[in-house]
PDBML (XML) file of the C-alpha atoms, coordinates in Angstrom:
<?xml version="1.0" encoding="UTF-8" ?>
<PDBx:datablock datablockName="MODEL"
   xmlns:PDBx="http://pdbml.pdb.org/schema/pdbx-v50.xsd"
   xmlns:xsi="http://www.w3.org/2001/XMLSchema-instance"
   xsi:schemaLocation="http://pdbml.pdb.org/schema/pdbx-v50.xsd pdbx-v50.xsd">
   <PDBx:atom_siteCategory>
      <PDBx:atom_site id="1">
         <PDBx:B_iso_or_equiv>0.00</PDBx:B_iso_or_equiv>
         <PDBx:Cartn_x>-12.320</PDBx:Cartn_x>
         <PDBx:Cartn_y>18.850</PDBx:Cartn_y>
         <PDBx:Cartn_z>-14.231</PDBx:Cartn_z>
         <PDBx:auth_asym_id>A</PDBx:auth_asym_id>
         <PDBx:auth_atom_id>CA</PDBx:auth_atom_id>
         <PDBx:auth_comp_id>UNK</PDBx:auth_comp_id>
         <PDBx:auth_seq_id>1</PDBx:auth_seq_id>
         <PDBx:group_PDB>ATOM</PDBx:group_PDB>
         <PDBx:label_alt_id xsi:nil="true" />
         <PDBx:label_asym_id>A</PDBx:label_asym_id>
         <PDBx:label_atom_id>CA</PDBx:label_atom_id>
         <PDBx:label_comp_id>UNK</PDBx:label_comp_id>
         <PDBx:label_entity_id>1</PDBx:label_entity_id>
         <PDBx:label_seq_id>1</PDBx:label_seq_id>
         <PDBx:occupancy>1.00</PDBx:occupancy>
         <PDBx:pdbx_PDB_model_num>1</PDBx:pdbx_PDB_model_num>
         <PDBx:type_symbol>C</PDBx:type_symbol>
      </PDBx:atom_site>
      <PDBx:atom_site id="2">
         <PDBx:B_iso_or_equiv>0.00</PDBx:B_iso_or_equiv>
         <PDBx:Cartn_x>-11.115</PDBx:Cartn_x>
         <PDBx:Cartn_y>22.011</PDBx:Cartn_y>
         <PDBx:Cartn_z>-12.647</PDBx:Cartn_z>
         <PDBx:auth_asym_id>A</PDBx:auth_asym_id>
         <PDBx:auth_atom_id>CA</PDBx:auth_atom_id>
         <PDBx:auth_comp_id>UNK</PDBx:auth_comp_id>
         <PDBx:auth_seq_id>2</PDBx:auth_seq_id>
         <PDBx:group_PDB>ATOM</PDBx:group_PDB>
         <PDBx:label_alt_id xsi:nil="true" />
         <PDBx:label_asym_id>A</PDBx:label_asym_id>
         <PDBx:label_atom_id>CA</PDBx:label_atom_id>
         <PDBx:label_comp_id>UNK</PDBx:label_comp_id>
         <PDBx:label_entity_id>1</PDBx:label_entity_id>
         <PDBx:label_seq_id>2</PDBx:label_seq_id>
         <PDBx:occupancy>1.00</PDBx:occupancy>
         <PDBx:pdbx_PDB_model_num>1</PDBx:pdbx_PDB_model_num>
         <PDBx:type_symbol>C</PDBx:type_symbol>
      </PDBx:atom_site>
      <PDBx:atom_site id="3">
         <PDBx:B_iso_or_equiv>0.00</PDBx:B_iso_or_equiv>
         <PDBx:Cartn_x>-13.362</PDBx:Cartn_x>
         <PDBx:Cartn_y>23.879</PDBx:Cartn_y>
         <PDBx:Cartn_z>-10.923</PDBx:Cartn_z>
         <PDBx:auth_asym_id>A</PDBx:auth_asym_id>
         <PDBx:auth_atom_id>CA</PDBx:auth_atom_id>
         <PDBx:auth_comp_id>UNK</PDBx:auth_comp_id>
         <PDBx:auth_seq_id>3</PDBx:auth_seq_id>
         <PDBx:group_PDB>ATOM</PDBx:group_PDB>
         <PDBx:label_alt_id xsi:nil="true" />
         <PDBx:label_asym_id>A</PDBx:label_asym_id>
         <PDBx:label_atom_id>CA</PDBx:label_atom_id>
         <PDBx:label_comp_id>UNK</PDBx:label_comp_id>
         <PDBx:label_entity_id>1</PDBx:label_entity_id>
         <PDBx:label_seq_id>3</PDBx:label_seq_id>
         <PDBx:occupancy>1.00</PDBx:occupancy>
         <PDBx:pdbx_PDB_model_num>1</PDBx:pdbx_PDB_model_num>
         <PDBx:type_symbol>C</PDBx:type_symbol>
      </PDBx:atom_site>
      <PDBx:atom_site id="4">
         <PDBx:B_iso_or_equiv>0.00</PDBx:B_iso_or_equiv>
         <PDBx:Cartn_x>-10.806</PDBx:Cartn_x>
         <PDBx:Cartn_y>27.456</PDBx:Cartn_y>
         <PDBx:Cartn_z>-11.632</PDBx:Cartn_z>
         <PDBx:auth_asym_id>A</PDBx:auth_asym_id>
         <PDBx:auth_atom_id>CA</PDBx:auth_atom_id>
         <PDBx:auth_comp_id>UNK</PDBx:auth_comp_id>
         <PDBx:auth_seq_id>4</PDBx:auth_seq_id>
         <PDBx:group_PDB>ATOM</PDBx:group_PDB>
         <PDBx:label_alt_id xsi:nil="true" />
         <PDBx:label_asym_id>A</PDBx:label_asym_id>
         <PDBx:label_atom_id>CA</PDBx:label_atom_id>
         <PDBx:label_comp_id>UNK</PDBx:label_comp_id>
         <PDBx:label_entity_id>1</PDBx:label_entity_id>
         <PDBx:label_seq_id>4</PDBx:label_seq_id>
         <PDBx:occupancy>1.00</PDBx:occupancy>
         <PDBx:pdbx_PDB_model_num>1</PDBx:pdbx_PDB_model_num>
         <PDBx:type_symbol>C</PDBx:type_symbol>
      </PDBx:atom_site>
      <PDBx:atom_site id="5">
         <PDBx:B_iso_or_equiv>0.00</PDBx:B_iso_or_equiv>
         <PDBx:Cartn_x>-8.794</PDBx:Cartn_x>
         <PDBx:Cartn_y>28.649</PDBx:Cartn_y>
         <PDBx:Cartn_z>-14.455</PDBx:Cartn_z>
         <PDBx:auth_asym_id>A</PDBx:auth_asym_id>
         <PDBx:auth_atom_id>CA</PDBx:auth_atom_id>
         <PDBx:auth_comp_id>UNK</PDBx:auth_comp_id>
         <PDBx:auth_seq_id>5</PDBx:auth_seq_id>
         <PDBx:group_PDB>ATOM</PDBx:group_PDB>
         <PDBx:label_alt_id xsi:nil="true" />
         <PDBx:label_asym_id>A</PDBx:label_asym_id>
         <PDBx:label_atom_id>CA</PDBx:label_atom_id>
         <PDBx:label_comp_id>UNK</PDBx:label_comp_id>
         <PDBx:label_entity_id>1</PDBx:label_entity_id>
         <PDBx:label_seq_id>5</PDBx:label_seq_id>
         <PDBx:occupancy>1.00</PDBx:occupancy>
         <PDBx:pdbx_PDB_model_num>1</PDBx:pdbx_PDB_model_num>
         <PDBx:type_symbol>C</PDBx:type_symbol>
      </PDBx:atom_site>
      <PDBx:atom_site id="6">
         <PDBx:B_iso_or_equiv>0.00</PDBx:B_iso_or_equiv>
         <PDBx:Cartn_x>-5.504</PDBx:Cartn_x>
         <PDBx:Cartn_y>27.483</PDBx:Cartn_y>
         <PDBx:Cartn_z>-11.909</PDBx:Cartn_z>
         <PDBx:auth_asym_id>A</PDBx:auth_asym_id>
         <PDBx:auth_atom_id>CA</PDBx:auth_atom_id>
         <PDBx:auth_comp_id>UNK</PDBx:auth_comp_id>
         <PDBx:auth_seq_id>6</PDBx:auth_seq_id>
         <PDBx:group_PDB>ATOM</PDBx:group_PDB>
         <PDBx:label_alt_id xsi:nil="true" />
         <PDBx:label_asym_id>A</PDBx:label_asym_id>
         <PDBx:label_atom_id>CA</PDBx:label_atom_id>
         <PDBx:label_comp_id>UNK</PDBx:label_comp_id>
         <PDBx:label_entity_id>1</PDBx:label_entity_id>
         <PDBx:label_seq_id>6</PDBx:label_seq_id>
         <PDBx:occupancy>1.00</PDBx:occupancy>
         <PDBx:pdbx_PDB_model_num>1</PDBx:pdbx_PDB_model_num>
         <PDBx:type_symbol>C</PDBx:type_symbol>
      </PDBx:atom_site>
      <PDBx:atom_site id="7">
         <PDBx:B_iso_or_equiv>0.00</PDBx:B_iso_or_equiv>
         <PDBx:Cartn_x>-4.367</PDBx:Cartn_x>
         <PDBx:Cartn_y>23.920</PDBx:Cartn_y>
         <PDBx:Cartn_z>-12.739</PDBx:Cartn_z>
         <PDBx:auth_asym_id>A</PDBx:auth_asym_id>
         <PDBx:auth_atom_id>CA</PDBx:auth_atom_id>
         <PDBx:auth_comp_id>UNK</PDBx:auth_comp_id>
         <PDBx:auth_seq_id>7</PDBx:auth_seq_id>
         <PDBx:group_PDB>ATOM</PDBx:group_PDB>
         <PDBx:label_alt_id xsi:nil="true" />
         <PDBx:label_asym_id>A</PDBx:label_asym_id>
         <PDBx:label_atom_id>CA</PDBx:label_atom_id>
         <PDBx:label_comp_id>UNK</PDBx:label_comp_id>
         <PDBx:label_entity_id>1</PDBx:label_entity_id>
         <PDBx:label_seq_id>7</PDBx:label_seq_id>
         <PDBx:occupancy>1.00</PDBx:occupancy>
         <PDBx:pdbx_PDB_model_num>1</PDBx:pdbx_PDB_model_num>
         <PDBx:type_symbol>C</PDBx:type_symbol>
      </PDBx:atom_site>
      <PDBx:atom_site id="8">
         <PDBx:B_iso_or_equiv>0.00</PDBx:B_iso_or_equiv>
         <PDBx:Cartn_x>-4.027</PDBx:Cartn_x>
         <PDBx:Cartn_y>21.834</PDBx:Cartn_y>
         <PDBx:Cartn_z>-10.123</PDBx:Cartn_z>
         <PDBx:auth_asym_id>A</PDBx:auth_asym_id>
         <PDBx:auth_atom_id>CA</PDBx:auth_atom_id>
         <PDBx:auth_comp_id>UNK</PDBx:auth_comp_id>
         <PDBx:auth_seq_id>8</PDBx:auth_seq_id>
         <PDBx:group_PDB>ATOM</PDBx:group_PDB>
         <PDBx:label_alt_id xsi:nil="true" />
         <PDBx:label_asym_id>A</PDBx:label_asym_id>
         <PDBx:label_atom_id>CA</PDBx:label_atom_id>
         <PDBx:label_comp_id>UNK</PDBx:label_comp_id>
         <PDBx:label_entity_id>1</PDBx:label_entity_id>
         <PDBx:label_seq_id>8</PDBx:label_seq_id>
         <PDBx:occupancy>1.00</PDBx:occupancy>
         <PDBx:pdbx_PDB_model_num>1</PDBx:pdbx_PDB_model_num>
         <PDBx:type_symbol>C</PDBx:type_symbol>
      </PDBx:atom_site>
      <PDBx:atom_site id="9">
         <PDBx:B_iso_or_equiv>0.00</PDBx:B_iso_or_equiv>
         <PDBx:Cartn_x>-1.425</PDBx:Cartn_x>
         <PDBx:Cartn_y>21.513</PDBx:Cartn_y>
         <PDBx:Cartn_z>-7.749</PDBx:Cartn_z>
         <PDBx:auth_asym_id>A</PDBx:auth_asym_id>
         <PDBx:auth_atom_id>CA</PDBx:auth_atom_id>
         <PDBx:auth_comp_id>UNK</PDBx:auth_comp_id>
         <PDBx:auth_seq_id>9</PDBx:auth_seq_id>
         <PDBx:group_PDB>ATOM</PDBx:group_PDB>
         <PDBx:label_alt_id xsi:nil="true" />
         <PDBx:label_asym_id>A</PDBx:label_asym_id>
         <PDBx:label_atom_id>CA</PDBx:label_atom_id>
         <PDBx:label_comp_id>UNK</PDBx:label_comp_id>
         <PDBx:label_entity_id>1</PDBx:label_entity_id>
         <PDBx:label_seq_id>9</PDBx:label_seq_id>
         <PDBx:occupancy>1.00</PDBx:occupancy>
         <PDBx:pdbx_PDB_model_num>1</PDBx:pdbx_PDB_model_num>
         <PDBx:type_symbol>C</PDBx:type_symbol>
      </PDBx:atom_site>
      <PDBx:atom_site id="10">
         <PDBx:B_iso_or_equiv>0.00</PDBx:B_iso_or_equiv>
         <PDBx:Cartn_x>1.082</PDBx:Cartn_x>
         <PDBx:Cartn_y>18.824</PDBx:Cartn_y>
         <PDBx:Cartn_z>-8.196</PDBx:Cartn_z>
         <PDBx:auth_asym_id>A</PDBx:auth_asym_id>
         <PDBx:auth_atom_id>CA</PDBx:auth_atom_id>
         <PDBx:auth_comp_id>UNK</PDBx:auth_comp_id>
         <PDBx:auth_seq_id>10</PDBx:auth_seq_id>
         <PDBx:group_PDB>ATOM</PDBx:group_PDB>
         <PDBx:label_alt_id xsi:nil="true" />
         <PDBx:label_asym_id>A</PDBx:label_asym_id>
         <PDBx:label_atom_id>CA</PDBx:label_atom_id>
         <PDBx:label_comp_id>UNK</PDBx:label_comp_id>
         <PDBx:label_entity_id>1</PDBx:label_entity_id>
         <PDBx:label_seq_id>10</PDBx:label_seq_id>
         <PDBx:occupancy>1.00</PDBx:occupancy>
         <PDBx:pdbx_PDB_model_num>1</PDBx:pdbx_PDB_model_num>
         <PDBx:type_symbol>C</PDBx:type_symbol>
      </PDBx:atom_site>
      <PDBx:atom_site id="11">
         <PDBx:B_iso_or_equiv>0.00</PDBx:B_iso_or_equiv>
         <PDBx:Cartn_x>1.557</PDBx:Cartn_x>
         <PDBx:Cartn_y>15.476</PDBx:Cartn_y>
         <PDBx:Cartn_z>-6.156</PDBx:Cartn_z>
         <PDBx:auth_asym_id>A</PDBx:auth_asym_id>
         <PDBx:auth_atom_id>CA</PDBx:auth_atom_id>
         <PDBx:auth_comp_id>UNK</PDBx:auth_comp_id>
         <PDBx:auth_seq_id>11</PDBx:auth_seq_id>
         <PDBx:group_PDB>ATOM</PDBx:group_PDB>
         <PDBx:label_alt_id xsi:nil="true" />
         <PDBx:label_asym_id>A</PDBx:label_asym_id>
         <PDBx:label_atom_id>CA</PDBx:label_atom_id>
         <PDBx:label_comp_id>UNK</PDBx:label_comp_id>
         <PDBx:label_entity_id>1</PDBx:label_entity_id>
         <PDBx:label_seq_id>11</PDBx:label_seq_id>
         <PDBx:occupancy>1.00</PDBx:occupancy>
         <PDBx:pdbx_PDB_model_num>1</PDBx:pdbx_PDB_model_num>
         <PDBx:type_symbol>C</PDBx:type_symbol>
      </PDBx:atom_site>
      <PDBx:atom_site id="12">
         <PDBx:B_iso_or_equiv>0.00</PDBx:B_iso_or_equiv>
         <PDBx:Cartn_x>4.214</PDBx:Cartn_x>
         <PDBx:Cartn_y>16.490</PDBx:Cartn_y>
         <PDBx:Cartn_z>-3.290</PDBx:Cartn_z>
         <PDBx:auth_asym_id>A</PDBx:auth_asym_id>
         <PDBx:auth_atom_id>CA</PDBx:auth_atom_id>
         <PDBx:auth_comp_id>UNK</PDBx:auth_comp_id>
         <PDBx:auth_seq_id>12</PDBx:auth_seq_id>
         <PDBx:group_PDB>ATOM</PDBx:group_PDB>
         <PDBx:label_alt_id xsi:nil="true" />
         <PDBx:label_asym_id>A</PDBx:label_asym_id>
         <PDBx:label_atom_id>CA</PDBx:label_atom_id>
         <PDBx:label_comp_id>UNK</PDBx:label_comp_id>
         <PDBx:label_entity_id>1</PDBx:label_entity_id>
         <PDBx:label_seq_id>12</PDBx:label_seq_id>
         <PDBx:occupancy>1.00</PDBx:occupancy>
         <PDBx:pdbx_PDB_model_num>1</PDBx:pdbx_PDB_model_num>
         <PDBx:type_symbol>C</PDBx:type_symbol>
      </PDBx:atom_site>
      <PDBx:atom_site id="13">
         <PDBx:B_iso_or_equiv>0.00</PDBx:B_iso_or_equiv>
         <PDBx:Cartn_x>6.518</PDBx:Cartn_x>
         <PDBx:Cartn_y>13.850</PDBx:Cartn_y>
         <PDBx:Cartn_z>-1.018</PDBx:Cartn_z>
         <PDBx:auth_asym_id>A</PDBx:auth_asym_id>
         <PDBx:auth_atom_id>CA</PDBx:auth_atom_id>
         <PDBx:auth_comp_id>UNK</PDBx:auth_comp_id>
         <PDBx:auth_seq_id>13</PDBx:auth_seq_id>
         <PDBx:group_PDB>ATOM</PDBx:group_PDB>
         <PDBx:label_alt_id xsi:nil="true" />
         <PDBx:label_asym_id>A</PDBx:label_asym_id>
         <PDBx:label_atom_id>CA</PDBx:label_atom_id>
         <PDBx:label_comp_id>UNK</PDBx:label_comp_id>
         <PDBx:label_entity_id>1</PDBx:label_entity_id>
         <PDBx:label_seq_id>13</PDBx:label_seq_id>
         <PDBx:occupancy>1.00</PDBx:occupancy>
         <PDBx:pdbx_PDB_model_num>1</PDBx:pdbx_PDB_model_num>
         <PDBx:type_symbol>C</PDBx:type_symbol>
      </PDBx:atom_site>
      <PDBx:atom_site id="14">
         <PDBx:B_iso_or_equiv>0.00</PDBx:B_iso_or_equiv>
         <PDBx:Cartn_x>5.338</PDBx:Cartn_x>
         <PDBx:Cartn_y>13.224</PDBx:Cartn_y>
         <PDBx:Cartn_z>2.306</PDBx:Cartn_z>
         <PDBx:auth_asym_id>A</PDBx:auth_asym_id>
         <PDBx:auth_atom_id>CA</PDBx:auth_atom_id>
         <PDBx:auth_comp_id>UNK</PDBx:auth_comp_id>
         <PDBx:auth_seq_id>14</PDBx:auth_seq_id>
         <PDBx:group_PDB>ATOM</PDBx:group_PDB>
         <PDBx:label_alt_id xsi:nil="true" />
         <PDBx:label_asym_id>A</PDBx:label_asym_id>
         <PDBx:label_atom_id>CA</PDBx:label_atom_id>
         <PDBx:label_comp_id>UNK</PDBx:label_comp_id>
         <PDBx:label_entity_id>1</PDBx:label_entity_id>
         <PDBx:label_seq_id>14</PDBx:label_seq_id>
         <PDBx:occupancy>1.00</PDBx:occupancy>
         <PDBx:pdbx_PDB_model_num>1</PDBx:pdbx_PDB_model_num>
         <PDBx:type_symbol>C</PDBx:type_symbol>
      </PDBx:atom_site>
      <PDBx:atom_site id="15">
         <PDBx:B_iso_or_equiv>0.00</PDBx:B_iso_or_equiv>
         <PDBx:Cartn_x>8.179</PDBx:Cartn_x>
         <PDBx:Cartn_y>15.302</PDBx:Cartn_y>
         <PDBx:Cartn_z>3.820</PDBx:Cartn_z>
         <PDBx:auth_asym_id>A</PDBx:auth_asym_id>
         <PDBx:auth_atom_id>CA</PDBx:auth_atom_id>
         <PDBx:auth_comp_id>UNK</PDBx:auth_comp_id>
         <PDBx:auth_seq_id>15</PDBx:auth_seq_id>
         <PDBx:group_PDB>ATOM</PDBx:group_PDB>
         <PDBx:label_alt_id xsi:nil="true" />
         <PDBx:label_asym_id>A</PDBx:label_asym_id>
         <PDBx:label_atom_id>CA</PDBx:label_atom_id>
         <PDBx:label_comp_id>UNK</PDBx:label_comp_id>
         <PDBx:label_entity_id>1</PDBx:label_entity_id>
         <PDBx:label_seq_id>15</PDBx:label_seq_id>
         <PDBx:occupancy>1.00</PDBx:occupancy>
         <PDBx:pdbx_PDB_model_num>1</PDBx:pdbx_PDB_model_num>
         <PDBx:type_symbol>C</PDBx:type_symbol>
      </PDBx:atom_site>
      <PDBx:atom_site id="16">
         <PDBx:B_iso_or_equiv>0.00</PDBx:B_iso_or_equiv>
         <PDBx:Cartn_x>7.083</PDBx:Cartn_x>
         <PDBx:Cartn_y>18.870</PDBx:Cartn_y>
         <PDBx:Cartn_z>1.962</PDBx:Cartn_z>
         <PDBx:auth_asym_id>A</PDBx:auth_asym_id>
         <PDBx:auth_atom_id>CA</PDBx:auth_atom_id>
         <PDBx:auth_comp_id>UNK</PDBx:auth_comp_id>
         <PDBx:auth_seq_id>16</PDBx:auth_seq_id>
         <PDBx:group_PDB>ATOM</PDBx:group_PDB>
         <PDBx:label_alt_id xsi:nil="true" />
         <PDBx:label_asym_id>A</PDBx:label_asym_id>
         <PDBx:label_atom_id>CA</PDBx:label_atom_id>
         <PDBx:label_comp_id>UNK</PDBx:label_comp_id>
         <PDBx:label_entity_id>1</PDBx:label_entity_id>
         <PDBx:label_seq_id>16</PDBx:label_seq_id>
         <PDBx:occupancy>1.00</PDBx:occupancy>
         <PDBx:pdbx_PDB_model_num>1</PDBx:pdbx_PDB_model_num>
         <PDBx:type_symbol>C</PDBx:type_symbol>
      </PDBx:atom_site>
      <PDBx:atom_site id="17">
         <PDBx:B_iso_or_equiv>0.00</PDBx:B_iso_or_equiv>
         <PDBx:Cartn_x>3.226</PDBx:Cartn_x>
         <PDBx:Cartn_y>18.353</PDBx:Cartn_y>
         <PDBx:Cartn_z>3.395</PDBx:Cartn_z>
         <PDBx:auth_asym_id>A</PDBx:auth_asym_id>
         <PDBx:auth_atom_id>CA</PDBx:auth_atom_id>
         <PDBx:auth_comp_id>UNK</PDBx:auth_comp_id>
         <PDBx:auth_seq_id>17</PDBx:auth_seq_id>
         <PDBx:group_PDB>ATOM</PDBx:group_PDB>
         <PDBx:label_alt_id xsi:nil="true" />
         <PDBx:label_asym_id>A</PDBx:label_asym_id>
         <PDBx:label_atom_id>CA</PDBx:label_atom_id>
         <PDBx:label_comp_id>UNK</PDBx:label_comp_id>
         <PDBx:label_entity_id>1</PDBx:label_entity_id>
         <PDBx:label_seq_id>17</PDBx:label_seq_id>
         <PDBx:occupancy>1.00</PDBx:occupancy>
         <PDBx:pdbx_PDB_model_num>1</PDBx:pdbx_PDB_model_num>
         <PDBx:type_symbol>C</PDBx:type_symbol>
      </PDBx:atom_site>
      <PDBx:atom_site id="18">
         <PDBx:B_iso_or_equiv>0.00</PDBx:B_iso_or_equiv>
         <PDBx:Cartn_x>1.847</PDBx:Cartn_x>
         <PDBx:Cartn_y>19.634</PDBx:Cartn_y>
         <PDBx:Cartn_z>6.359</PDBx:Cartn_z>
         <PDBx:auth_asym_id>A</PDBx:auth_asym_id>
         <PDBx:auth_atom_id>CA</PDBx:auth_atom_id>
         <PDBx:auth_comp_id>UNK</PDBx:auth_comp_id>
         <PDBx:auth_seq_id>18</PDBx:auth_seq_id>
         <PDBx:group_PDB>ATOM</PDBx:group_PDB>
         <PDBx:label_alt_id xsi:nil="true" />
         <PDBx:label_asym_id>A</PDBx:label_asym_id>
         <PDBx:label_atom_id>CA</PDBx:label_atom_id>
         <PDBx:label_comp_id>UNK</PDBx:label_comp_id>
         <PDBx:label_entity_id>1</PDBx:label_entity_id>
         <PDBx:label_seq_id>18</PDBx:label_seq_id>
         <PDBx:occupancy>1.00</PDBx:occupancy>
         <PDBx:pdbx_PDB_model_num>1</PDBx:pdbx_PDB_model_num>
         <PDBx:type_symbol>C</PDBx:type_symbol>
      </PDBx:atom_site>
      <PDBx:atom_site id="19">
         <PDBx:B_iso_or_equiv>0.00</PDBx:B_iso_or_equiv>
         <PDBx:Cartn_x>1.424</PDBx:Cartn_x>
         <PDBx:Cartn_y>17.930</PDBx:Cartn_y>
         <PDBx:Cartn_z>9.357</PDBx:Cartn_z>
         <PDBx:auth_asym_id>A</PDBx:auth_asym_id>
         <PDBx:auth_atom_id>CA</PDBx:auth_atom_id>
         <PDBx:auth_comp_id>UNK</PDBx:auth_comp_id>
         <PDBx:auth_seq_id>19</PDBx:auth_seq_id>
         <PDBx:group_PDB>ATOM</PDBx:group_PDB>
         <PDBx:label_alt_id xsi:nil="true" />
         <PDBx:label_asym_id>A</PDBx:label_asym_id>
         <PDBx:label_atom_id>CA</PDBx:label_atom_id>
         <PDBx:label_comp_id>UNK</PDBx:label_comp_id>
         <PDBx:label_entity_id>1</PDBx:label_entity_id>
         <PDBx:label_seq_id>19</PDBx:label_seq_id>
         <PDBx:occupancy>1.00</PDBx:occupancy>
         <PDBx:pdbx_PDB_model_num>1</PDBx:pdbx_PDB_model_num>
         <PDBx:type_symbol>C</PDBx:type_symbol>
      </PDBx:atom_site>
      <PDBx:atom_site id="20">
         <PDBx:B_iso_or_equiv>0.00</PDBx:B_iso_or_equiv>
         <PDBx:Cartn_x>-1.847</PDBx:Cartn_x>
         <PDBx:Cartn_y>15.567</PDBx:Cartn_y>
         <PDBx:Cartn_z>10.077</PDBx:Cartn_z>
         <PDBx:auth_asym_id>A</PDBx:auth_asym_id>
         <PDBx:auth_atom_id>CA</PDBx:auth_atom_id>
         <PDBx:auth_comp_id>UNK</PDBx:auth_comp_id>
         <PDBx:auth_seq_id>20</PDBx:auth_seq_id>
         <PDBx:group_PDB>ATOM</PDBx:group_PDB>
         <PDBx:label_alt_id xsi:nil="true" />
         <PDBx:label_asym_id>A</PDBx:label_asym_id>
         <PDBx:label_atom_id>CA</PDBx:label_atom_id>
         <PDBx:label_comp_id>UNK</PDBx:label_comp_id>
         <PDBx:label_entity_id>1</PDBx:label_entity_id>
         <PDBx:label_seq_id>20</PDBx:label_seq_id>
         <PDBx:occupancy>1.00</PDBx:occupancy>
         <PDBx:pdbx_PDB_model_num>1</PDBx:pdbx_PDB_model_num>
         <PDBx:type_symbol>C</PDBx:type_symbol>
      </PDBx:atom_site>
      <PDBx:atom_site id="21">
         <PDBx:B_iso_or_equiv>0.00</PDBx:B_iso_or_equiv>
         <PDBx:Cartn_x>-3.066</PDBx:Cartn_x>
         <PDBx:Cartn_y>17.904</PDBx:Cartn_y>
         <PDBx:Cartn_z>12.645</PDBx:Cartn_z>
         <PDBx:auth_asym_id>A</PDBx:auth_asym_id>
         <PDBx:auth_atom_id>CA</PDBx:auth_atom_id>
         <PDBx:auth_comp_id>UNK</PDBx:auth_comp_id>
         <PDBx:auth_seq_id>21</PDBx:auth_seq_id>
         <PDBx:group_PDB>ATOM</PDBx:group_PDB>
         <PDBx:label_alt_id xsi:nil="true" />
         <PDBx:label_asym_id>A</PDBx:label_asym_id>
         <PDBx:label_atom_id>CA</PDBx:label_atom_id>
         <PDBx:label_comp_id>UNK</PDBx:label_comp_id>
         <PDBx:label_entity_id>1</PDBx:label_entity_id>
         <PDBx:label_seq_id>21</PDBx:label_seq_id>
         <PDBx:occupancy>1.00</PDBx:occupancy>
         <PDBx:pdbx_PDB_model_num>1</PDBx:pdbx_PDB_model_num>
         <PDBx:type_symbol>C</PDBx:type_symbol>
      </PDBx:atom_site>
      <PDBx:atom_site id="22">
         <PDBx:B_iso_or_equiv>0.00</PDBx:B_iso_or_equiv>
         <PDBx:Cartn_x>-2.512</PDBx:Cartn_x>
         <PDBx:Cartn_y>20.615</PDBx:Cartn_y>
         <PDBx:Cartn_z>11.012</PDBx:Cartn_z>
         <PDBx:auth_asym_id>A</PDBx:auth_asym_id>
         <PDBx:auth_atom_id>CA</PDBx:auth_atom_id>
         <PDBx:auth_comp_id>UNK</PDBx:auth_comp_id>
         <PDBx:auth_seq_id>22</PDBx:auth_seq_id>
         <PDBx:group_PDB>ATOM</PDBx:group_PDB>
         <PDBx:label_alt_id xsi:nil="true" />
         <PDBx:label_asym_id>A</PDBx:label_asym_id>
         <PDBx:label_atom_id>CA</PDBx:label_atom_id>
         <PDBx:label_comp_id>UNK</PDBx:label_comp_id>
         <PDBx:label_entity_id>1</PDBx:label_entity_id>
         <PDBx:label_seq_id>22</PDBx:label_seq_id>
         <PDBx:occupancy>1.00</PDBx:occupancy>
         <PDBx:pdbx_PDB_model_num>1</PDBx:pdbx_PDB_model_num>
         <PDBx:type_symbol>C</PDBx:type_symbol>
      </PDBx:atom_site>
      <PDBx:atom_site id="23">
         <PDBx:B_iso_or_equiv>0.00</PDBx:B_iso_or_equiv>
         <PDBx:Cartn_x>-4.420</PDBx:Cartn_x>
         <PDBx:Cartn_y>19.206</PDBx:Cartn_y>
         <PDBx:Cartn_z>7.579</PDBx:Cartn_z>
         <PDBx:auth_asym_id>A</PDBx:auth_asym_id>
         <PDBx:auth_atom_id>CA</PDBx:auth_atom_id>
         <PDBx:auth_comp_id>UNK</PDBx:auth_comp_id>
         <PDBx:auth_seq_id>23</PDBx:auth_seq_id>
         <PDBx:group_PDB>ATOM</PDBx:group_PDB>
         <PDBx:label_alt_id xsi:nil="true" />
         <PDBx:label_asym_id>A</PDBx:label_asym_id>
         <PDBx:label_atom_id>CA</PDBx:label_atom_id>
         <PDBx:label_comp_id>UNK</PDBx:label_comp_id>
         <PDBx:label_entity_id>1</PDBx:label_entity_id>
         <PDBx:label_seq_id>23</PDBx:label_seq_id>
         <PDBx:occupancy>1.00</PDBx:occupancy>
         <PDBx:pdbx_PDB_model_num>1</PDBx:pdbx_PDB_model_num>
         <PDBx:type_symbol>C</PDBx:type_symbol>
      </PDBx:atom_site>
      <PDBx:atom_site id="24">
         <PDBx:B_iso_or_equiv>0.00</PDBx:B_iso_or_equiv>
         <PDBx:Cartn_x>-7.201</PDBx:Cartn_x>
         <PDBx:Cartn_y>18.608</PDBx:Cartn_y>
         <PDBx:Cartn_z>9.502</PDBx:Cartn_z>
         <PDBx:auth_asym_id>A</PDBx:auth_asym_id>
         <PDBx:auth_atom_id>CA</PDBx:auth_atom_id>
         <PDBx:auth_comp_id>UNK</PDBx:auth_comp_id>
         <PDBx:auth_seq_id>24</PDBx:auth_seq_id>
         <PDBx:group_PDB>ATOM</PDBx:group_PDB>
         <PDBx:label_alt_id xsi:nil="true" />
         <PDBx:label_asym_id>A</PDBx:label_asym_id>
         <PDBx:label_atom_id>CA</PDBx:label_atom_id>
         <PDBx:label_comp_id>UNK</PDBx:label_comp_id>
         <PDBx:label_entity_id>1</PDBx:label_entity_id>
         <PDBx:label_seq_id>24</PDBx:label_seq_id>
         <PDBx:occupancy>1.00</PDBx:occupancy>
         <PDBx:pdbx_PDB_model_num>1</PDBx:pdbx_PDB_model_num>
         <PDBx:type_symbol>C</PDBx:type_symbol>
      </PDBx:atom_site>
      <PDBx:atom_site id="25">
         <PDBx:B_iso_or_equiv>0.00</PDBx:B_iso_or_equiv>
         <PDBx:Cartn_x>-7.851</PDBx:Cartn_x>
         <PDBx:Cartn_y>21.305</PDBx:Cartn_y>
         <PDBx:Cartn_z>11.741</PDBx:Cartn_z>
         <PDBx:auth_asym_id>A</PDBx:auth_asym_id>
         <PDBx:auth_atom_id>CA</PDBx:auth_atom_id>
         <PDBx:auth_comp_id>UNK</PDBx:auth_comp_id>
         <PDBx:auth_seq_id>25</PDBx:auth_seq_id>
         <PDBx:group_PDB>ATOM</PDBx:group_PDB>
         <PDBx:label_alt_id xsi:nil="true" />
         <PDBx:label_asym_id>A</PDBx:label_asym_id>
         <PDBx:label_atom_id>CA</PDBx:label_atom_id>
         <PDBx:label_comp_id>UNK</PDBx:label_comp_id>
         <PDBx:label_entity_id>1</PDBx:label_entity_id>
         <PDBx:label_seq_id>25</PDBx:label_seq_id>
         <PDBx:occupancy>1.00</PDBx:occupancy>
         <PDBx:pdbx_PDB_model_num>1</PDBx:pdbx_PDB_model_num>
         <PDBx:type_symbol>C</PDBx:type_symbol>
      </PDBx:atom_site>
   </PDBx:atom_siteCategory>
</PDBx:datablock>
């Protein structure tokens, strides 16, 4: 369920995400 009155964001490719490191920091 959502947790905010945003929806959620929608699925992106692999090449519009961040990088690993950067996700994880």
């Amino acid at each position: 369920r959502p947790i905010s009155a945003e929806p959620e964001p929608e699925e992106l490719p692999d090449s519009q995400l961040p990088s690993l490191f950067v996700s994880l920091l």
